[in-house]
C-alpha atoms as a PDB file:
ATOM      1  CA  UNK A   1      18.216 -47.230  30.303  1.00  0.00           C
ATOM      2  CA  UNK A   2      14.361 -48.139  29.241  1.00  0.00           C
ATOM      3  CA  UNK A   3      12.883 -46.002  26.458  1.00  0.00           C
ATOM      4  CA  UNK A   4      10.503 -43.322  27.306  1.00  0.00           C
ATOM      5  CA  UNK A   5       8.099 -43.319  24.481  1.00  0.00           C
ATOM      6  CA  UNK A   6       7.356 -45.312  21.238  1.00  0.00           C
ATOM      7  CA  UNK A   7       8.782 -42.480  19.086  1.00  0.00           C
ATOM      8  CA  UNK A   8      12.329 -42.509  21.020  1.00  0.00           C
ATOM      9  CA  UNK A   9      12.308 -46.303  20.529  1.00  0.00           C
ATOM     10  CA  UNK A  10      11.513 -46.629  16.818  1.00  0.00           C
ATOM     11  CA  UNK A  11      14.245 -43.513  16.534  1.00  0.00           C
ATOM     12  CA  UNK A  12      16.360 -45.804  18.099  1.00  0.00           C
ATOM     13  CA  UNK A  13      15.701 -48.879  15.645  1.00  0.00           C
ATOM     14  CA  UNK A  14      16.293 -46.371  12.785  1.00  0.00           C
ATOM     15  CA  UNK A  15      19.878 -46.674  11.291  1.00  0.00           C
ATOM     16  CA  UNK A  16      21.083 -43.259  12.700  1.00  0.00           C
ATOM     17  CA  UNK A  17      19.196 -43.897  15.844  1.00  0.00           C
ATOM     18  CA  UNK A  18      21.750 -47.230  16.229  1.00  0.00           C
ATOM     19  CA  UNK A  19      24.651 -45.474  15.257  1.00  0.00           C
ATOM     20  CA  UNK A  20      24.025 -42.558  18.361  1.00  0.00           C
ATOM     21  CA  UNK A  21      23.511 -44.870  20.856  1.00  0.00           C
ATOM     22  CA  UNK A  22      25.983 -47.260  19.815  1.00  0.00           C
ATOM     23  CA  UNK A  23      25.531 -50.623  17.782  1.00  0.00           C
ATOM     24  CA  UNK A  24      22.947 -53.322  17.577  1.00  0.00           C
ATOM     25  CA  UNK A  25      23.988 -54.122  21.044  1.00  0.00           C
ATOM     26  CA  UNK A  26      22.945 -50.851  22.803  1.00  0.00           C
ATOM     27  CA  UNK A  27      19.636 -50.670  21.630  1.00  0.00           C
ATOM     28  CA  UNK A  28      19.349 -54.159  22.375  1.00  0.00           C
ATOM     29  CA  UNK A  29      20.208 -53.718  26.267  1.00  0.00           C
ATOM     30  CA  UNK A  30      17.428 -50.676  25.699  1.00  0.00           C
ATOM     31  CA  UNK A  31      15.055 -53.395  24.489  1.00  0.00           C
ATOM     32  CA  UNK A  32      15.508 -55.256  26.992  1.00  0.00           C
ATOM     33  CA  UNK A  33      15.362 -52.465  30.296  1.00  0.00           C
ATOM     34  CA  UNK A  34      11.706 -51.477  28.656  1.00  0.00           C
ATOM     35  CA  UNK A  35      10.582 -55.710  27.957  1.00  0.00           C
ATOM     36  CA  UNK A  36       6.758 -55.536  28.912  1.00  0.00           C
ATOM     37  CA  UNK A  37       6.307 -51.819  30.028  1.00  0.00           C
ATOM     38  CA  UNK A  38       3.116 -49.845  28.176  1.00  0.00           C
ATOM     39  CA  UNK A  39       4.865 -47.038  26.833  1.00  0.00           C
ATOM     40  CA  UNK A  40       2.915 -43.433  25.723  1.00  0.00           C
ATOM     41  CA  UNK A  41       3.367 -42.359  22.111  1.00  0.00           C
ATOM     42  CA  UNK A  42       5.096 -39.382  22.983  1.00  0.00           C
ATOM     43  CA  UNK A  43       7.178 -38.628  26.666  1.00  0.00           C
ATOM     44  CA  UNK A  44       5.845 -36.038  28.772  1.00  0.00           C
ATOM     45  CA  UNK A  45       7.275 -32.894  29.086  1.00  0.00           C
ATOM     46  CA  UNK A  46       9.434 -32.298  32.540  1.00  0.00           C
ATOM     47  CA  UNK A  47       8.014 -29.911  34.928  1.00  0.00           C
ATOM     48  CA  UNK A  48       9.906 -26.519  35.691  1.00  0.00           C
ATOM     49  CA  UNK A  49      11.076 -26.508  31.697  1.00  0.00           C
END
């Protein structure tokens, strides 16, 4: 699964970040789904939430 935003990925590089999601593996695969998409600072909000 890519990240959304650039704050989910640097929470995801922090050491509580790896530990959710898994190992140094996991957020390596996550690295890898988002290699070369521009991603906004922050996600958007869903619609209807």
């Amino acid at each position: 699964m890519p990240w959304k935003s650039k704050k989910q990925r640097r929470w995801g590089h922090s050491p509580e970040g790896i530990k959710a999601l898994g190992g140094k593996k996991a957020v390596a695969e996550w690295d890898k789904a988002t290699k070369g998409k521009k991603l906004p600072k922050i996600a958007p909000k869903k619609k209807g939430k």
